[in-house]
C-alpha atoms as a PDB file:
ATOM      1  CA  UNK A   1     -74.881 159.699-103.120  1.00  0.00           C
ATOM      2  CA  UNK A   2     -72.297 157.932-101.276  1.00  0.00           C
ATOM      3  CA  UNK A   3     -74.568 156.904 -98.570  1.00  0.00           C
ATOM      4  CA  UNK A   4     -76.648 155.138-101.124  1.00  0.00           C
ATOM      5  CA  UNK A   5     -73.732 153.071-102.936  1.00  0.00           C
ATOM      6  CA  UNK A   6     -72.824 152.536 -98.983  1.00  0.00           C
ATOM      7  CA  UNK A   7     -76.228 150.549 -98.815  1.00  0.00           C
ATOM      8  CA  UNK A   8     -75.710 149.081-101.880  1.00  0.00           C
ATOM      9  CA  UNK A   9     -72.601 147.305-100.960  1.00  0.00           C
ATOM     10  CA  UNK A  10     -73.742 146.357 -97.892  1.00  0.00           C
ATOM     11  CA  UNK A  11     -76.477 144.566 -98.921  1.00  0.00           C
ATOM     12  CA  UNK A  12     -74.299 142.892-101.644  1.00  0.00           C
ATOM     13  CA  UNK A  13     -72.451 141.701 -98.982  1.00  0.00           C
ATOM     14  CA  UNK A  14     -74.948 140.014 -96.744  1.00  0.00           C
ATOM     15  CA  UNK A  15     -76.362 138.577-100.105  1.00  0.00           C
ATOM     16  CA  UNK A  16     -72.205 136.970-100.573  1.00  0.00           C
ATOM     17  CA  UNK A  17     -72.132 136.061 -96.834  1.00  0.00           C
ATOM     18  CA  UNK A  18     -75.067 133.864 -97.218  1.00  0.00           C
ATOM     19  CA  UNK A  19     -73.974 132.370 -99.995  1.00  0.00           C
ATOM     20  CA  UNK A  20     -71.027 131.960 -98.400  1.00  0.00           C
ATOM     21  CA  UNK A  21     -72.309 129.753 -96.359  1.00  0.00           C
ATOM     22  CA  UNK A  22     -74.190 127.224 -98.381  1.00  0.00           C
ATOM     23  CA  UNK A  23     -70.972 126.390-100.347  1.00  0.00           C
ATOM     24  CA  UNK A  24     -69.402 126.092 -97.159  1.00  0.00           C
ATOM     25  CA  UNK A  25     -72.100 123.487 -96.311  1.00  0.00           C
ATOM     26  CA  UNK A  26     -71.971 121.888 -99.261  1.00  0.00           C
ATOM     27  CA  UNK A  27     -68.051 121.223 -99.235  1.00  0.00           C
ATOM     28  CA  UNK A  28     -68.063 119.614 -96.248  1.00  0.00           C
ATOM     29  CA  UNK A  29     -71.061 117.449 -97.060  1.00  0.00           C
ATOM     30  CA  UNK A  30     -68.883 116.383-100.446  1.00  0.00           C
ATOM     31  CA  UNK A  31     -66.233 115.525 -98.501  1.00  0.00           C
ATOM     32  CA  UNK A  32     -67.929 112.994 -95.649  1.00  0.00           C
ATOM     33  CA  UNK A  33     -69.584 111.697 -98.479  1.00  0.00           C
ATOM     34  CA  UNK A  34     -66.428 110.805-100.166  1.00  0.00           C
ATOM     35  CA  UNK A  35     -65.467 108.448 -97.357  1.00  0.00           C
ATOM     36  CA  UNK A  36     -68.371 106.460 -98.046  1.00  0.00           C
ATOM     37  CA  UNK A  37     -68.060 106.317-101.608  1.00  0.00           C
ATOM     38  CA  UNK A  38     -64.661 105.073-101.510  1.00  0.00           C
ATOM     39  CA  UNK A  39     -65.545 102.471 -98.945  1.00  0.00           C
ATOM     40  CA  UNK A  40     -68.344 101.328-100.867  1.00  0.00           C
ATOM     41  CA  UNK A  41     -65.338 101.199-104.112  1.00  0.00           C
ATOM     42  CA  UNK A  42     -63.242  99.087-102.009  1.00  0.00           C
ATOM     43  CA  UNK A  43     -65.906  96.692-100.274  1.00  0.00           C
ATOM     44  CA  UNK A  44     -67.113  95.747-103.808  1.00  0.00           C
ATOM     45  CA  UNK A  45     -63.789  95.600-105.449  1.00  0.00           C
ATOM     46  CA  UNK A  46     -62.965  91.815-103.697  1.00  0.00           C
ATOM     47  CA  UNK A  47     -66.781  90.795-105.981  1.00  0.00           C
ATOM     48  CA  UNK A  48     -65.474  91.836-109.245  1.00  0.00           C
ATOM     49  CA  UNK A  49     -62.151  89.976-108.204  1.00  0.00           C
ATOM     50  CA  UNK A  50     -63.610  86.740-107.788  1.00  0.00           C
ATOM     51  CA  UNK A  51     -66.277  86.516-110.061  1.00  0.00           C
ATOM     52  CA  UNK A  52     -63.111  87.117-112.659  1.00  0.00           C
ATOM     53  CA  UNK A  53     -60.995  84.342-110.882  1.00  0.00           C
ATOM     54  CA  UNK A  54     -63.900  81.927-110.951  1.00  0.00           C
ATOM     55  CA  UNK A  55     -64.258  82.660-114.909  1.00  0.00           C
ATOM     56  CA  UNK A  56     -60.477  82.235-115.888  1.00  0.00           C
ATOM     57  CA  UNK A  57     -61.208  78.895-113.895  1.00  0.00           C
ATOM     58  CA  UNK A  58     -63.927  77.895-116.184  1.00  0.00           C
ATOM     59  CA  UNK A  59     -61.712  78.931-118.849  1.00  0.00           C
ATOM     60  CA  UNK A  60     -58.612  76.885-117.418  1.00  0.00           C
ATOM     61  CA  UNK A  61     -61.291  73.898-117.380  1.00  0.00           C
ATOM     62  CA  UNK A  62     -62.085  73.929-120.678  1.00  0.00           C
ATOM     63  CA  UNK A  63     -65.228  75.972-120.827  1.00  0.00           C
ATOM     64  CA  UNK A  64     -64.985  77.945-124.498  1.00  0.00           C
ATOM     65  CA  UNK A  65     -65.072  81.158-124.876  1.00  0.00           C
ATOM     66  CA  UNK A  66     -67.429  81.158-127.514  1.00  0.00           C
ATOM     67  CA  UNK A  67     -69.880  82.711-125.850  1.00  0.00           C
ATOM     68  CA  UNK A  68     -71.800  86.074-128.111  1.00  0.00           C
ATOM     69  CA  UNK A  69     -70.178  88.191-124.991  1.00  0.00           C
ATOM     70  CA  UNK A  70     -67.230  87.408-125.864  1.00  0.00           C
ATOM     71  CA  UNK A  71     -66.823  87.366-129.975  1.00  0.00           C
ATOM     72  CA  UNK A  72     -65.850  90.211-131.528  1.00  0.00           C
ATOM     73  CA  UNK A  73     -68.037  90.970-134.686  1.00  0.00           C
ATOM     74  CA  UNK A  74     -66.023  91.114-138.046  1.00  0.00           C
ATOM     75  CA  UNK A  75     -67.521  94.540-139.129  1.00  0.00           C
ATOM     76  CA  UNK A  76     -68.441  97.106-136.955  1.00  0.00           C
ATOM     77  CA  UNK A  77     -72.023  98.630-137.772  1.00  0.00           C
ATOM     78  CA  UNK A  78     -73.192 100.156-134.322  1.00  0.00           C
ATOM     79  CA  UNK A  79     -71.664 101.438-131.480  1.00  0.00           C
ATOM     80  CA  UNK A  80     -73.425 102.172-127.979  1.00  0.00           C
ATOM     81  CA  UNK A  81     -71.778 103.891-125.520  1.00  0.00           C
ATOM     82  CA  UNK A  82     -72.980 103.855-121.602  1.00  0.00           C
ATOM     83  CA  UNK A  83     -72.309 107.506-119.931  1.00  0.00           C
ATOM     84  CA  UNK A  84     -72.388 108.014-116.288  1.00  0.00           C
ATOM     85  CA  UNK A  85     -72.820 111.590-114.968  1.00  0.00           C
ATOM     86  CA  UNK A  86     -74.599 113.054-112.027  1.00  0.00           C
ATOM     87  CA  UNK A  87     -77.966 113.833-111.274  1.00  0.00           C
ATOM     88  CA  UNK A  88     -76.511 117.313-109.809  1.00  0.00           C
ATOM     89  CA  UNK A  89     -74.442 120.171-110.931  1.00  0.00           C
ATOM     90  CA  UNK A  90     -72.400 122.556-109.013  1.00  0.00           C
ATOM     91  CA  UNK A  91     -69.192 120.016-109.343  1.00  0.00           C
ATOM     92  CA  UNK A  92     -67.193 121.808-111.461  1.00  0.00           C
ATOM     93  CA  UNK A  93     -66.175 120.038-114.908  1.00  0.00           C
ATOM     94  CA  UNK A  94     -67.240 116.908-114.169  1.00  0.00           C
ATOM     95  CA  UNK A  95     -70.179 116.718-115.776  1.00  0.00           C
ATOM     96  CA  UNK A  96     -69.252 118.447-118.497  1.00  0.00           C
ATOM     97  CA  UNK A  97     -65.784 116.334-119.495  1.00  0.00           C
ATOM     98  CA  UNK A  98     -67.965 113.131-119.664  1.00  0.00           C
ATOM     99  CA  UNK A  99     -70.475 114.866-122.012  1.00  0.00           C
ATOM    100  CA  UNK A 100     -67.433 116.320-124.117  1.00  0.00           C
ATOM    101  CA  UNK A 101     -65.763 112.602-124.031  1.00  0.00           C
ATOM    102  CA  UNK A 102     -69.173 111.434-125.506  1.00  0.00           C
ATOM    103  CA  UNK A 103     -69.651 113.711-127.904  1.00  0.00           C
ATOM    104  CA  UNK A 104     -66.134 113.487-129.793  1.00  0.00           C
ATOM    105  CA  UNK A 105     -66.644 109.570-129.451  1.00  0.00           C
ATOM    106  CA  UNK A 106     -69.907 109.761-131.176  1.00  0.00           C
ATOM    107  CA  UNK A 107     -68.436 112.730-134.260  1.00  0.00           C
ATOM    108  CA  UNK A 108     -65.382 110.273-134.461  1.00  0.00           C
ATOM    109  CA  UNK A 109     -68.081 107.184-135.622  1.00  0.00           C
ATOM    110  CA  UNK A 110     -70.133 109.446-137.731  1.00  0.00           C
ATOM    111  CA  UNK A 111     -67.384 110.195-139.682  1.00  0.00           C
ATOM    112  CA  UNK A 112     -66.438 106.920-140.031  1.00  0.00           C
ATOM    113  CA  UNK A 113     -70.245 106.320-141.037  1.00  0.00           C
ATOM    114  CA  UNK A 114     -71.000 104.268-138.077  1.00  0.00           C
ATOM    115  CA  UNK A 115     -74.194 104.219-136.261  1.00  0.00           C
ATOM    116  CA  UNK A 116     -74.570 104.749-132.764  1.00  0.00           C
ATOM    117  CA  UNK A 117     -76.912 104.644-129.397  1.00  0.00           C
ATOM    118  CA  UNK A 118     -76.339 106.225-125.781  1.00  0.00           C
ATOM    119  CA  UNK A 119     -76.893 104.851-122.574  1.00  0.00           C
ATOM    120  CA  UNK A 120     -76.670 107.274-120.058  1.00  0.00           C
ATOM    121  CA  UNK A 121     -76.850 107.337-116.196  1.00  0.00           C
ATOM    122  CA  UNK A 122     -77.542 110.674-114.408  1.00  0.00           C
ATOM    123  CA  UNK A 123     -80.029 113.470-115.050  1.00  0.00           C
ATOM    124  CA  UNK A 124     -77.910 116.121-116.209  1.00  0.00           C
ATOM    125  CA  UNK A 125     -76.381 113.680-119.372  1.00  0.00           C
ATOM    126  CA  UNK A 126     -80.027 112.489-120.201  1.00  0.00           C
ATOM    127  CA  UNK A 127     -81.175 115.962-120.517  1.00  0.00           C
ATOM    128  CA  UNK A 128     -78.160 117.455-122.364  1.00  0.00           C
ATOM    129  CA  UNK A 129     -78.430 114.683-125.085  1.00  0.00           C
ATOM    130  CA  UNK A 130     -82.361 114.330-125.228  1.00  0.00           C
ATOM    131  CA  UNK A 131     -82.605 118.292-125.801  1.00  0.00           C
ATOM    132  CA  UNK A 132     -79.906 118.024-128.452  1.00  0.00           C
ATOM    133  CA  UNK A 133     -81.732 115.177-130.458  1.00  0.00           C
ATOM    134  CA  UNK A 134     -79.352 112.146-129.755  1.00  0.00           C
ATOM    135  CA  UNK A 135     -80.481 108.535-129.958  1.00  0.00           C
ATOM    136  CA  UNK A 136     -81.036 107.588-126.528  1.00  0.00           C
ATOM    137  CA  UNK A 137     -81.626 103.681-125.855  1.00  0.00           C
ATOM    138  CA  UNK A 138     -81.352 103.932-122.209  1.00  0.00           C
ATOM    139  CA  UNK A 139     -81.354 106.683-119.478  1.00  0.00           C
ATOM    140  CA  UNK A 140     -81.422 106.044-115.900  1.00  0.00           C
ATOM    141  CA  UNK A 141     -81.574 108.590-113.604  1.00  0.00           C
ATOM    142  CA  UNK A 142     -81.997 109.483-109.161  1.00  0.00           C
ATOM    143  CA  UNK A 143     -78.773 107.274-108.313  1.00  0.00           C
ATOM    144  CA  UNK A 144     -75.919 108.825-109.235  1.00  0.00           C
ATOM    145  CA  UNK A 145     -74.616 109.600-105.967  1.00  0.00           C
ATOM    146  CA  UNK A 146     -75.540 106.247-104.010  1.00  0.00           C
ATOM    147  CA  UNK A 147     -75.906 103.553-106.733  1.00  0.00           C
ATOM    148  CA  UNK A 148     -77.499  99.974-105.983  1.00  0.00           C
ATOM    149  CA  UNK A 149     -76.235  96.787-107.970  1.00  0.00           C
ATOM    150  CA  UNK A 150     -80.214  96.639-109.456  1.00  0.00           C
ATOM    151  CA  UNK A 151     -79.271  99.822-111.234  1.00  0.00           C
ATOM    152  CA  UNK A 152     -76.277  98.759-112.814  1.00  0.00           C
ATOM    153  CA  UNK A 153     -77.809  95.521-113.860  1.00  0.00           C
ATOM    154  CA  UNK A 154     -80.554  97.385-115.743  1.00  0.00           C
ATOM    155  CA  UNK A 155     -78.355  99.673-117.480  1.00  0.00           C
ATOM    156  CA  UNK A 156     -76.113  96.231-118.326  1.00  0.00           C
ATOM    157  CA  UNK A 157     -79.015  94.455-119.178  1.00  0.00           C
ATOM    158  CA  UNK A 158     -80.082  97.020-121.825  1.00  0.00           C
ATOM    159  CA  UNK A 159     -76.925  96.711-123.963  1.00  0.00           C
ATOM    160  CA  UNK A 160     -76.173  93.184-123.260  1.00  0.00           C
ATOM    161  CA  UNK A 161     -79.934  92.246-125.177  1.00  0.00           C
ATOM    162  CA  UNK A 162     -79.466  94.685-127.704  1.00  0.00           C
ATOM    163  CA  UNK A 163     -75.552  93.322-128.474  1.00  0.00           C
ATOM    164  CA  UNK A 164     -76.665  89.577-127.892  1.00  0.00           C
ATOM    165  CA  UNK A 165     -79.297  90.441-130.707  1.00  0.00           C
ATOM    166  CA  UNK A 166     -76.830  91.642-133.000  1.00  0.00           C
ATOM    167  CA  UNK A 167     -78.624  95.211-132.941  1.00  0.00           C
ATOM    168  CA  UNK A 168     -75.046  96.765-131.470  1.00  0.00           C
ATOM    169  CA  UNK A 169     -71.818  95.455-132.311  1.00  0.00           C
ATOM    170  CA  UNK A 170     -69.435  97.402-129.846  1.00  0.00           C
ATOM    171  CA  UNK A 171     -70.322  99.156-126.621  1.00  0.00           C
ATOM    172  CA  UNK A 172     -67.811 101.566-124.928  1.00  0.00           C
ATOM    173  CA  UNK A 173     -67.819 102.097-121.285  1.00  0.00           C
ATOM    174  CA  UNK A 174     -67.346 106.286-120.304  1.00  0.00           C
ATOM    175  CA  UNK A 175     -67.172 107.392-116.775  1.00  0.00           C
ATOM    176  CA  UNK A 176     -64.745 108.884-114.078  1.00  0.00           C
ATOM    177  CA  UNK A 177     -62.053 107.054-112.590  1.00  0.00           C
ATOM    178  CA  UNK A 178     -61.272 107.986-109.199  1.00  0.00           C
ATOM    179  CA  UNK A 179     -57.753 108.139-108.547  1.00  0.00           C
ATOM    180  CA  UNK A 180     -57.791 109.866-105.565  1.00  0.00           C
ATOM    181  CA  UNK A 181     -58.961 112.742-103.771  1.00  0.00           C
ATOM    182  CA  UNK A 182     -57.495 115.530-105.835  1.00  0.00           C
ATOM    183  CA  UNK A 183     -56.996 113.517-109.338  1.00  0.00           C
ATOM    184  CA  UNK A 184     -60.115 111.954-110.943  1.00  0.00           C
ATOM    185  CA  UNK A 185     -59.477 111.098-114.699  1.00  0.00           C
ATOM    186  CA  UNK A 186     -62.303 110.542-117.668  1.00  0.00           C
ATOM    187  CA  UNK A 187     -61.650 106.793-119.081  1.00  0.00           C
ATOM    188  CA  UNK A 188     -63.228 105.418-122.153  1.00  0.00           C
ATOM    189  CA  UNK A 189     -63.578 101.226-121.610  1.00  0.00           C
ATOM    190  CA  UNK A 190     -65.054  98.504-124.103  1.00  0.00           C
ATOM    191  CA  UNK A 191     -67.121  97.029-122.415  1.00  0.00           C
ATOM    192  CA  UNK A 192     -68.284  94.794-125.008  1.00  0.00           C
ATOM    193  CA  UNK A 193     -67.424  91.990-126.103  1.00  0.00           C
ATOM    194  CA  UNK A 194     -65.846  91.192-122.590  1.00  0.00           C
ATOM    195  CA  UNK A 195     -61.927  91.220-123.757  1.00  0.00           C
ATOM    196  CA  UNK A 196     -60.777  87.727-123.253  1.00  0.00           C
ATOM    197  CA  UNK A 197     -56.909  88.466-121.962  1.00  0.00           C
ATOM    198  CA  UNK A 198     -58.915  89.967-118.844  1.00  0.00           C
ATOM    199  CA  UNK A 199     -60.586  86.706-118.002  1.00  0.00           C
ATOM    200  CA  UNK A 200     -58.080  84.678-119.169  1.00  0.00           C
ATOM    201  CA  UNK A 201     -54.543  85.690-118.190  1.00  0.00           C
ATOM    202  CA  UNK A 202     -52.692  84.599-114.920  1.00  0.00           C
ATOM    203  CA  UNK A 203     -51.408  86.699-112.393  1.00  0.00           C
ATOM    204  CA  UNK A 204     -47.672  86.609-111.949  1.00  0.00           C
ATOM    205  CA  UNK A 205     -48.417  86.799-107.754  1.00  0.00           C
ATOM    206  CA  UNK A 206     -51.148  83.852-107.925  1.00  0.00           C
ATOM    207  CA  UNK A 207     -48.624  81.197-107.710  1.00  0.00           C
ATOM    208  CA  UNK A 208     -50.154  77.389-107.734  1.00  0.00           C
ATOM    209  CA  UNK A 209     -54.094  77.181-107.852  1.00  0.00           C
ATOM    210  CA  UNK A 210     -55.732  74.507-106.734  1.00  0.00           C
ATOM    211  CA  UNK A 211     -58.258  72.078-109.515  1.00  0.00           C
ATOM    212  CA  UNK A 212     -61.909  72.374-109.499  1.00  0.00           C
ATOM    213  CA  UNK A 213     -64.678  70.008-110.375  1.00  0.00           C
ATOM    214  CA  UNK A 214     -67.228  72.047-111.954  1.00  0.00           C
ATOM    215  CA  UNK A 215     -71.225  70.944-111.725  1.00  0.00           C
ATOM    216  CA  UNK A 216     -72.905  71.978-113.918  1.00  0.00           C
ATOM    217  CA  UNK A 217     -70.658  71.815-117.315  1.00  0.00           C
ATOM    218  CA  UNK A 218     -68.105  75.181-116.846  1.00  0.00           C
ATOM    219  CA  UNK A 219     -69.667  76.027-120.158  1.00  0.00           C
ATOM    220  CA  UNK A 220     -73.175  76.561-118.890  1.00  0.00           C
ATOM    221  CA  UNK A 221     -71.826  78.114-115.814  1.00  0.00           C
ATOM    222  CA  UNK A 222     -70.291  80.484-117.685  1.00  0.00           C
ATOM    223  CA  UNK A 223     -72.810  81.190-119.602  1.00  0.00           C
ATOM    224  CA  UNK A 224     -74.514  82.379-116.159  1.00  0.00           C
ATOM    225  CA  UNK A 225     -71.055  84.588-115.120  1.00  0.00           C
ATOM    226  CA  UNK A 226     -70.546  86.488-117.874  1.00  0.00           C
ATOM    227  CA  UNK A 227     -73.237  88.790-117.771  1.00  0.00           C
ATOM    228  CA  UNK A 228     -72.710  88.933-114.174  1.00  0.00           C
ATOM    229  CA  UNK A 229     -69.174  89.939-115.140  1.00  0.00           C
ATOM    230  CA  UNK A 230     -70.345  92.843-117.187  1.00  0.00           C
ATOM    231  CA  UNK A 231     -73.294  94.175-114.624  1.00  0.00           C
ATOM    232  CA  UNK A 232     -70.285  94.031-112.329  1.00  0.00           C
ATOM    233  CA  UNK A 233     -68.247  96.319-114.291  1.00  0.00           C
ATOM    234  CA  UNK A 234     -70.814  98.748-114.690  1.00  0.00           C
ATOM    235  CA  UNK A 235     -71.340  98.918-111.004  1.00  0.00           C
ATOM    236  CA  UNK A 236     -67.794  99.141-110.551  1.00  0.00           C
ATOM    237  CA  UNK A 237     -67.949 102.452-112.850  1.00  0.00           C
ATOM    238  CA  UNK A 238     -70.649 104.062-111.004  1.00  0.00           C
ATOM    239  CA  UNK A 239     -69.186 103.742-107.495  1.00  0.00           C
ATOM    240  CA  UNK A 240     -66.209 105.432-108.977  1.00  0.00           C
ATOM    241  CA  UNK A 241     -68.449 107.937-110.777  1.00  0.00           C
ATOM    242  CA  UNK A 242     -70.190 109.087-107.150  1.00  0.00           C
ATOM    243  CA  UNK A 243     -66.785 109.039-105.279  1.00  0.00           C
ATOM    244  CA  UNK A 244     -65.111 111.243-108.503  1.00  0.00           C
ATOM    245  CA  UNK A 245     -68.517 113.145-108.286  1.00  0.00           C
ATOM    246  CA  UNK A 246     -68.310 114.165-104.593  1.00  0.00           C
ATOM    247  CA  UNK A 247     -64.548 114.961-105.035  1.00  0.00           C
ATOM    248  CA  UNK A 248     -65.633 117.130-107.612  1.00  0.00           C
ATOM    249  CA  UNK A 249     -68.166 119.171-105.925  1.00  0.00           C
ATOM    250  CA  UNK A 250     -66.004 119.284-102.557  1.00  0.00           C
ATOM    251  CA  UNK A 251     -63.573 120.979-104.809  1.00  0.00           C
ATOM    252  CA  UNK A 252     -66.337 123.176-106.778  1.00  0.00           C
ATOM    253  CA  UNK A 253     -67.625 124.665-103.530  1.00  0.00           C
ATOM    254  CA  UNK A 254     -64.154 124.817-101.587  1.00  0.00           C
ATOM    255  CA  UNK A 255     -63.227 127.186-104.722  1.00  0.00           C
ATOM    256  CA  UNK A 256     -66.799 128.778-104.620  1.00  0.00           C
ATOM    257  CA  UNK A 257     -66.223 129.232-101.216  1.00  0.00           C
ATOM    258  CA  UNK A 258     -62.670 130.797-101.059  1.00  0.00           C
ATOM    259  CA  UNK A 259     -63.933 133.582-104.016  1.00  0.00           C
ATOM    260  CA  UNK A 260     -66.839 134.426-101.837  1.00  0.00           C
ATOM    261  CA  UNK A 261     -64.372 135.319 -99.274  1.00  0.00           C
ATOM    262  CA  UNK A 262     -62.477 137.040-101.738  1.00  0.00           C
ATOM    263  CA  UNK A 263     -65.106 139.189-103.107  1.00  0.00           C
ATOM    264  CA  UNK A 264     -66.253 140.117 -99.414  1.00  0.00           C
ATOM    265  CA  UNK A 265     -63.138 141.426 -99.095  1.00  0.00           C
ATOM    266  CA  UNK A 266     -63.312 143.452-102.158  1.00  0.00           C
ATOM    267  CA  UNK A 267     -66.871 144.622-101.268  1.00  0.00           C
ATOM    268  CA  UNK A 268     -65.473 145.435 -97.610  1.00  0.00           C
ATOM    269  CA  UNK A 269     -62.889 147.757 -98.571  1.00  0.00           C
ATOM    270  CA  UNK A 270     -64.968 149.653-101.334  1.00  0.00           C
ATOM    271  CA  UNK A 271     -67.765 149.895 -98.356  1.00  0.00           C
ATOM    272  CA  UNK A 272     -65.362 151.271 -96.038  1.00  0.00           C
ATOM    273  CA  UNK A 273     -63.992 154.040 -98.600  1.00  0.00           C
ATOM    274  CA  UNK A 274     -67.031 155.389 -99.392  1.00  0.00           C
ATOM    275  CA  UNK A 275     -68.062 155.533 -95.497  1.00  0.00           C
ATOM    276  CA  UNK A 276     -64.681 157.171 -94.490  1.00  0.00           C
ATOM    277  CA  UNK A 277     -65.416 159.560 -97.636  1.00  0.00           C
ATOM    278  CA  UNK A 278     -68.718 160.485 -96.207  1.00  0.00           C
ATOM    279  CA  UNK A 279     -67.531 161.227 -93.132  1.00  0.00           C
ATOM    280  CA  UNK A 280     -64.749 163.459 -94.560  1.00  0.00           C
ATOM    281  CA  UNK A 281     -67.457 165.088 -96.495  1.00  0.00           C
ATOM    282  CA  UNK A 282     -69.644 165.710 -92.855  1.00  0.00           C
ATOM    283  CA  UNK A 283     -66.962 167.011 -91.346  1.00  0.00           C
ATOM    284  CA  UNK A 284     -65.350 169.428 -94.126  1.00  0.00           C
ATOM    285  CA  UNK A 285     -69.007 170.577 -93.965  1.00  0.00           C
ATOM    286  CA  UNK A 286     -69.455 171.078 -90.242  1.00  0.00           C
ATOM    287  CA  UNK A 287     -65.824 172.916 -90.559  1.00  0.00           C
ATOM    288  CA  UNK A 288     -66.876 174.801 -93.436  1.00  0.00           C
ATOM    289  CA  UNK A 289     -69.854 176.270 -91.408  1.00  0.00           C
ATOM    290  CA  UNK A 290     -68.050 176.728 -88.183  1.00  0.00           C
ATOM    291  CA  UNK A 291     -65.742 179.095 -90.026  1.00  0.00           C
ATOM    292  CA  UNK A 292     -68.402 181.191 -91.768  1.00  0.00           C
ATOM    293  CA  UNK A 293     -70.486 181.427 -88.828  1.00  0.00           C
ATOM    294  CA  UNK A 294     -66.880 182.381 -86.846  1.00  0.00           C
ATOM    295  CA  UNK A 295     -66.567 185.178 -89.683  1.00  0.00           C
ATOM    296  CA  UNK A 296     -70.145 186.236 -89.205  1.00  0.00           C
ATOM    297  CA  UNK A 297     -70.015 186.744 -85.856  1.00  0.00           C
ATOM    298  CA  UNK A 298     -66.815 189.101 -85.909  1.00  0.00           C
ATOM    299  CA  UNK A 299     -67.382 191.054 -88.983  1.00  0.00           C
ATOM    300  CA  UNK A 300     -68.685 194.885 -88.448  1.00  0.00           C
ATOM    301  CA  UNK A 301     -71.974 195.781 -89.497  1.00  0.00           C
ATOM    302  CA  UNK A 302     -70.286 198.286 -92.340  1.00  0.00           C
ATOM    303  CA  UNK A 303     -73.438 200.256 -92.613  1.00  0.00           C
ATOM    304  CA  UNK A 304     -73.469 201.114 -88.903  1.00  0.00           C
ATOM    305  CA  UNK A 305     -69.551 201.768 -89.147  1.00  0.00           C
ATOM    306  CA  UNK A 306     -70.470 204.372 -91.975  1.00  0.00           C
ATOM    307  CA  UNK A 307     -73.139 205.932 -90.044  1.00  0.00           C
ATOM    308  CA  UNK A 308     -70.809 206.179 -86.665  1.00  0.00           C
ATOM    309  CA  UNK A 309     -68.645 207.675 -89.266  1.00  0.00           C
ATOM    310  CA  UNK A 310     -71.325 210.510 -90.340  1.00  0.00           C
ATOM    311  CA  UNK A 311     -71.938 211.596 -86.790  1.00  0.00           C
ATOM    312  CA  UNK A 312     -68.609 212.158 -85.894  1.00  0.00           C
ATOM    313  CA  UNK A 313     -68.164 214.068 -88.857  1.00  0.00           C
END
């Protein structure tokens, strides 16, 4: 019996040892990924910058900011919100807060009775909200963990018809802001219409700027920036969904990792208990047998005693 639950546990923990080792793999895969993903936040970080400098110059020129990006309807009928998730589980709560974030956003307009469409980015928010019978408008999925400027454009260029055509008349921006390595936070954006104190305002460090002579008119050139201003927001988002993504999972795994090591542990000692109870077991037995045989071998035969007793008589 104990022999058996020996093998049992044994097994069980060859079966933890090998898994074991794949979260082990994985966390440190997460976490040299995570260097690129923040140096891919930071090298596009100086576009965003400028392409927002060059618009509060166009602004500061007289361009007017008229544009449909940037009026804010009167009545609110429809609201879109853009999603970005992972392709990928096994990262803990990440996916899972974004979907929650979504889904409160979306009860919180129903109840107000306003419509609404989802854009989403990443396999595992398409397929939560498809299954459940949401209105999807957009889903984009394979790029969640090394996204390309085309695939923020396309996701960008989905609402920015749709609100230019009057179909949508607010779209909120939801994705994971990475912080840093152990704090990533879920942040809810408008991202339309393009808020005009973020375009507008000065600096207090800029000091004096220098005039520019605009050709073309600054209005038509704005015309051309603003949606490049809002595919670069998206993008921004979804370089610091993948670097909150991988910090996620390196934490998922390191956690997987350290219970596997627990449970091992665990396993070990119950393994080792039931060996050093089979042993006892052998040897009370071996003892137990050595004694009787001892006994046998020094114990009269009582019915030849009784007949030695007979003759003497």
């Amino acid at each position: 019996m104990a022999s058996g639950q020996e093998r049992i546990l044994r097994r069980r923990i060859r079966s933890v040892q090998s898994t074991k080792k794949i979260t082990r793999a994985m966390e440190l895969i997460a976490a040299s990924r995570i260097v690129r993903a923040q140096q891919r936040v930071e090298a596009a970080r100086p576009y965003a910058e400028q392409i927002t400098e060059v618009i509060r110059q166009l602004a500061a020129s007289g361009a007017g900011l008229d544009h449909p990006l940037l009026q804010p309807r009167d009545e609110i009928n429809k609201v879109a919100f853009v999603a970005i998730t992972a392709d990928r589980g096994l990262a803990g709560a990440y996916n899972s807060s974004i979907i929650r974030t979504v889904e409160r956003a979306v009860a919180e307009q129903r109840s107000r009775n306003v419509d609404y469409s989802l854009a989403v980015a990443g396999k595992k928010a398409e397929s939560y909200f498809r299954w459940r019978g949401y209105d999807l408008m957009y889903a984009g999925t394979g790029f969640s963990e090394q996204p390309h400027y085309e695939n923020a454009r396309d996701l960008a260029d989905s609402v920015i018809e749709l609100y230019e055509q009057g179909e949508i008349d607010q779209v909120q921006l939801v994705y994971t802001r990475f912080l840093s390595m152990g704090t990533q936070r879920v942040t809810t954006r408008r991202l339309l219409p393009i808020e005009t104190g973020a375009i507008t305002e000065r600096r207090d460090d800029e000091g004096l700027t220098a005039a520019y002579e605009f050709e073309p008119e600054p209005n038509e050139i704005l015309e051309h920036l603003l949606p490049r201003y809002v595919e670069a927001r998206v993008f921004s988002a979804m370089l610091e969904a993948a670097a909150s993504e991988q910090a996620a999972r390196q934490r998922a795994m390191r956690a997987a990792t350290d219970n596997a090591e627990e449970l091992i542990k665990n396993l070990s000692i119950d393994a080792n208990k039931l060996r050093q109870a089979g042993i006892t077991t052998e040897i009370m037995e071996i003892v137990g047998g050595a004694e009787a045989l001892r006994q046998a071998t020094h114990t009269p035969d009582h019915e030849a005693f009784r007949e030695m007793e007979f003759q003497q008589s």
